[in-house]
C-alpha atoms as a PDB file:
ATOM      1  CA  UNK A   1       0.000   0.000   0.000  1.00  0.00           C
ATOM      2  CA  UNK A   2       1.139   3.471  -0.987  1.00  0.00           C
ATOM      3  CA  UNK A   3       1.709   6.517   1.192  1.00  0.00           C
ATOM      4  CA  UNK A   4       1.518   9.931   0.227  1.00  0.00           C
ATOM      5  CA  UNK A   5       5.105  11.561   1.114  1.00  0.00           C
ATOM      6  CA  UNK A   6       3.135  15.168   1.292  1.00  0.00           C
ATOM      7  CA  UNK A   7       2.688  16.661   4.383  1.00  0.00           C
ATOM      8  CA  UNK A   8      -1.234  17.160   3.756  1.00  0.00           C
ATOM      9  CA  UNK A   9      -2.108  18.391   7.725  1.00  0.00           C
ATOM     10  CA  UNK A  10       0.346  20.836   8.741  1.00  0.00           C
ATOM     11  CA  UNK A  11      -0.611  24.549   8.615  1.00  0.00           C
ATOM     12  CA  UNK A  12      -4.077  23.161   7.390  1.00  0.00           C
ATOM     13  CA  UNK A  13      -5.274  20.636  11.149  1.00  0.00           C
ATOM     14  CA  UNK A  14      -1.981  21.877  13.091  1.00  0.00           C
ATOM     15  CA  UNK A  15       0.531  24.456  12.977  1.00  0.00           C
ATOM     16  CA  UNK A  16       4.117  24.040  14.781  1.00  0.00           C
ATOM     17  CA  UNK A  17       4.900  26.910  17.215  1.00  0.00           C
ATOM     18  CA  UNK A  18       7.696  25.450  18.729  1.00  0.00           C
ATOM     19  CA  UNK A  19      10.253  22.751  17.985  1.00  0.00           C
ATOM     20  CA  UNK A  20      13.640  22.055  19.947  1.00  0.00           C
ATOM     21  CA  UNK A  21      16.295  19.989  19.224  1.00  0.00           C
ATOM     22  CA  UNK A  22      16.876  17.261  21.865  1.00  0.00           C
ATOM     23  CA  UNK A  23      20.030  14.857  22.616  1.00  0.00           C
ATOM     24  CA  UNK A  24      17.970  12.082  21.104  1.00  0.00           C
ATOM     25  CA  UNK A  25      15.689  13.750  18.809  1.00  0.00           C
ATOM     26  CA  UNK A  26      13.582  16.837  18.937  1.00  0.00           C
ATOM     27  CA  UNK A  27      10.536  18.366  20.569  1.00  0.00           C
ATOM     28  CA  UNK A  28       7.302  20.168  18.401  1.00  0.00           C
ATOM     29  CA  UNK A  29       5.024  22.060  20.211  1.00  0.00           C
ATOM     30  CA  UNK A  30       1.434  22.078  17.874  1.00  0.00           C
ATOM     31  CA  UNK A  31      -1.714  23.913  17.894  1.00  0.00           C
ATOM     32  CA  UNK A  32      -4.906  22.307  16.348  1.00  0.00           C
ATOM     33  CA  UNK A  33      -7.207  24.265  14.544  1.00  0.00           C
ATOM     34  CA  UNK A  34     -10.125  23.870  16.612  1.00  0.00           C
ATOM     35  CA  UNK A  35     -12.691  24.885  13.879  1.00  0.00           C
ATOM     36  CA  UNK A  36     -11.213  22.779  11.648  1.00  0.00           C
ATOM     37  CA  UNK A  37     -13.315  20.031   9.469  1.00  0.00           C
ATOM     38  CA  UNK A  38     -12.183  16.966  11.461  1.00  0.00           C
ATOM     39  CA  UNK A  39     -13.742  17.960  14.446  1.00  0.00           C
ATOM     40  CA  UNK A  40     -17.309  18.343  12.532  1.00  0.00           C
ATOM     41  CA  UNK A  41     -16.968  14.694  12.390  1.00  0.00           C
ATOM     42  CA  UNK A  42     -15.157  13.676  14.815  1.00  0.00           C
ATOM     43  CA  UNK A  43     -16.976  13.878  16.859  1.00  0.00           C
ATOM     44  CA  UNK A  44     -19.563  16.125  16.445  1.00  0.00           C
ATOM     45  CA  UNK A  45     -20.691  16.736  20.157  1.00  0.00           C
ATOM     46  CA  UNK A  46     -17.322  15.610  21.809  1.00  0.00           C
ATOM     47  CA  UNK A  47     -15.046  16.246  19.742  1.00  0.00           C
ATOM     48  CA  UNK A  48     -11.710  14.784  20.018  1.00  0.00           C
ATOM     49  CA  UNK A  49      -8.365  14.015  18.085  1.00  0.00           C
ATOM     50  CA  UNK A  50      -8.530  11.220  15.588  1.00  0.00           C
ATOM     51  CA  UNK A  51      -5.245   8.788  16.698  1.00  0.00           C
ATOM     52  CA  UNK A  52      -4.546   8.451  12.662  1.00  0.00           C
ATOM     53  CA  UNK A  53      -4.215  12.479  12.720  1.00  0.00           C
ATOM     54  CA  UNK A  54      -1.641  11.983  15.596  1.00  0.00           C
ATOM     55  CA  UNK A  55       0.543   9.186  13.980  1.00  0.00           C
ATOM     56  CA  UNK A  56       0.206  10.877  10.220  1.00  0.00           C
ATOM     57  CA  UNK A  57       1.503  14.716  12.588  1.00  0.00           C
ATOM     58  CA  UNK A  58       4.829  12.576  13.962  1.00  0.00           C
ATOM     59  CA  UNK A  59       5.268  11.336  10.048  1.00  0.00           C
ATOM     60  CA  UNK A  60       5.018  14.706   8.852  1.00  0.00           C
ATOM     61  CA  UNK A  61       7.229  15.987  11.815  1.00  0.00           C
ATOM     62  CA  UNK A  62       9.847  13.678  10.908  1.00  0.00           C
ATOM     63  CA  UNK A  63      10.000  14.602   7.659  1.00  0.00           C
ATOM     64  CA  UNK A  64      10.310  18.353   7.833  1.00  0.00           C
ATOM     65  CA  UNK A  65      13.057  17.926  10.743  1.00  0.00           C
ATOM     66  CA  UNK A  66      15.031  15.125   8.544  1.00  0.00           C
ATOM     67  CA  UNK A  67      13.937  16.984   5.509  1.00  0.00           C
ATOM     68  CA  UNK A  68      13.752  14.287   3.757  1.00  0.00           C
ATOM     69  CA  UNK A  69      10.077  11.921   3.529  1.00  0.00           C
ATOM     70  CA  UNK A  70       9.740   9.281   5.690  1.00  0.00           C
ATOM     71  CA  UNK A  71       7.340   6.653   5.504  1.00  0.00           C
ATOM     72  CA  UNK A  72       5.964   4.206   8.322  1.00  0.00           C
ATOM     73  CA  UNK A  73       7.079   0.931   7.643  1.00  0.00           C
ATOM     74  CA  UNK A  74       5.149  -0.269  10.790  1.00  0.00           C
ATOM     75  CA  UNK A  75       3.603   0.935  14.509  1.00  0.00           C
ATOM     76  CA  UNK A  76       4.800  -1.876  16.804  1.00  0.00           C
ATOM     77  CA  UNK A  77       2.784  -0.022  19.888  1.00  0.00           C
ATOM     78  CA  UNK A  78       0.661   2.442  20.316  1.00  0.00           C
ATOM     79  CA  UNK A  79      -1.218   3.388  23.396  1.00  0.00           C
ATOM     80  CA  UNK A  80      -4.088   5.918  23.798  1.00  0.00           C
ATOM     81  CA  UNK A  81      -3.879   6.947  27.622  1.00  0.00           C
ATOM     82  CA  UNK A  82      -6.197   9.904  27.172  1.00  0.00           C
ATOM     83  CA  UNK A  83      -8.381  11.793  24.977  1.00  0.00           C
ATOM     84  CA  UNK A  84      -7.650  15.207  23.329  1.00  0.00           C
ATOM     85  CA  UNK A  85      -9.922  17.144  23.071  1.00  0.00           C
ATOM     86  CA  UNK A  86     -10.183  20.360  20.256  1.00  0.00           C
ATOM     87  CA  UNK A  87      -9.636  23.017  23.068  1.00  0.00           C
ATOM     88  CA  UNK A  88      -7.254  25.870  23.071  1.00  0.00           C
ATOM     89  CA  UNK A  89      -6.091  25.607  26.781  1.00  0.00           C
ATOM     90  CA  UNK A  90      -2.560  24.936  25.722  1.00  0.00           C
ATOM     91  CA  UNK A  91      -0.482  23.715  22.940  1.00  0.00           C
ATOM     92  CA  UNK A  92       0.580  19.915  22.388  1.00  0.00           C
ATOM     93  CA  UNK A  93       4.221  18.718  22.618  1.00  0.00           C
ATOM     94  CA  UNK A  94       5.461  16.035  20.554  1.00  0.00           C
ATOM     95  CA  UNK A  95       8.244  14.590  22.112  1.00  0.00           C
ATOM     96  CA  UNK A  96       9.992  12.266  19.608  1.00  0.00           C
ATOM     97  CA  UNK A  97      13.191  10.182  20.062  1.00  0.00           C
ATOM     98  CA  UNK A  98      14.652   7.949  17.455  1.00  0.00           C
ATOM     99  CA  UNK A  99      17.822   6.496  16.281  1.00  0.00           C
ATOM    100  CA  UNK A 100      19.164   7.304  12.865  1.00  0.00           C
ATOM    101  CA  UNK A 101      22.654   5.081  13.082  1.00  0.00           C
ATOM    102  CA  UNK A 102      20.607   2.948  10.066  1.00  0.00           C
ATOM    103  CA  UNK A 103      20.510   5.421   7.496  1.00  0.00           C
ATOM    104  CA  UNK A 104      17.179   3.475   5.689  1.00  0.00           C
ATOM    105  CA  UNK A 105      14.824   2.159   8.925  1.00  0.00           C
ATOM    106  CA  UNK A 106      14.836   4.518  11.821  1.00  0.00           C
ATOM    107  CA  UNK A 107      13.062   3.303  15.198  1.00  0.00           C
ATOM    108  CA  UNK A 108      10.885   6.108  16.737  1.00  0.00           C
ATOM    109  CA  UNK A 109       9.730   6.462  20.422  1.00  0.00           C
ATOM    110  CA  UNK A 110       6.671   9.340  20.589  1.00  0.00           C
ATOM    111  CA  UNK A 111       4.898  10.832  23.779  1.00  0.00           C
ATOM    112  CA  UNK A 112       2.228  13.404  22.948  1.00  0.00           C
ATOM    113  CA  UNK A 113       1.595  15.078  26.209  1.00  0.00           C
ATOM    114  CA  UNK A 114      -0.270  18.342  26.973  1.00  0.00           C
ATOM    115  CA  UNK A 115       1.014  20.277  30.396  1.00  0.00           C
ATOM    116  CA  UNK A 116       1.509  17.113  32.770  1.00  0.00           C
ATOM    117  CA  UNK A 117      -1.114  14.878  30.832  1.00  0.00           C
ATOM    118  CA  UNK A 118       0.451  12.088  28.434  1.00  0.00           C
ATOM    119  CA  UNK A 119      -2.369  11.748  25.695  1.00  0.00           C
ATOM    120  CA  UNK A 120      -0.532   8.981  23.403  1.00  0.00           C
ATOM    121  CA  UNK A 121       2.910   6.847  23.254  1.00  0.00           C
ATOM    122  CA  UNK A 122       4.147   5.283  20.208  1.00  0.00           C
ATOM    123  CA  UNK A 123       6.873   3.083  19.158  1.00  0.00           C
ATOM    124  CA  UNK A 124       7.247   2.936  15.050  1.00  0.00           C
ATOM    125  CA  UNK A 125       9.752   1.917  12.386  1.00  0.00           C
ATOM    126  CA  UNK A 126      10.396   5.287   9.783  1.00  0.00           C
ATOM    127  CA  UNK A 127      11.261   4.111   6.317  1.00  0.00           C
ATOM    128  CA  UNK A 128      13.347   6.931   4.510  1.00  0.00           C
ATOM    129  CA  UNK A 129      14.490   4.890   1.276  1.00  0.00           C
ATOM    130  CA  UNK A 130      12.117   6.390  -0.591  1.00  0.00           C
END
């Protein structure tokens, strides 16, 4: 199955107002559009962060801070700990950690978090031979 390489939600679902490099990686801090589309049906009268919209934002962080496309070759965990919600209380910070010693397949550790709640972690394998 084909992936797109574009980065279809950034500056459209989420915009980055922060990012930091880290020892192991970097941090993003995002802002969701809280009017935008996804929420309409997602739900309509709660609603809350599709987890597909989260793993597509650490793709498409990945690939603007490698500037180069990765792809997800697989998700060997993922855990939803909390819901997020559309409000603006705060922004979200993507803390991402990976390994890039292998040049092609690059192991990824993600905790989305939001002030001192942890909404999602993920473990995933990035594919940048494309």
């Amino acid at each position: 199955m084909n992936q797109p390489t574009e980065n279809y939600l950034i500056n459209d679902f989420y915009s980055v107002v922060n990012k930091k490099e880290t020892e192991s990686g970097f941090t993003a801090a995002i802002a969701f559009k809280s009017n935008h589309w996804i929420y309409n049906c997602h739900f309509r009268n709660m609603p809350i962060t599709p987890g597909a919209c989260l793993v597509q934002i650490v793709r498409e962080l990945v690939s603007d801070h490698l500037d180069k496309p990765a792809m997800i070759h697989s998700i060997k965990n993922i855990k939803f700990l909390n819901v997020l919600g559309n409000d603006n209380s705060g922004d979200v910070l993507f803390d991402i950690r990976f390994d890039t010693s292998d040049t092609s397949a690059i192991p990824a550790t993600v905790s989305i978090d939001k002030q001192s709640q942890c909404f999602a972690k993920i473990s995933l394998i990035l594919d940048l031979s494309q």
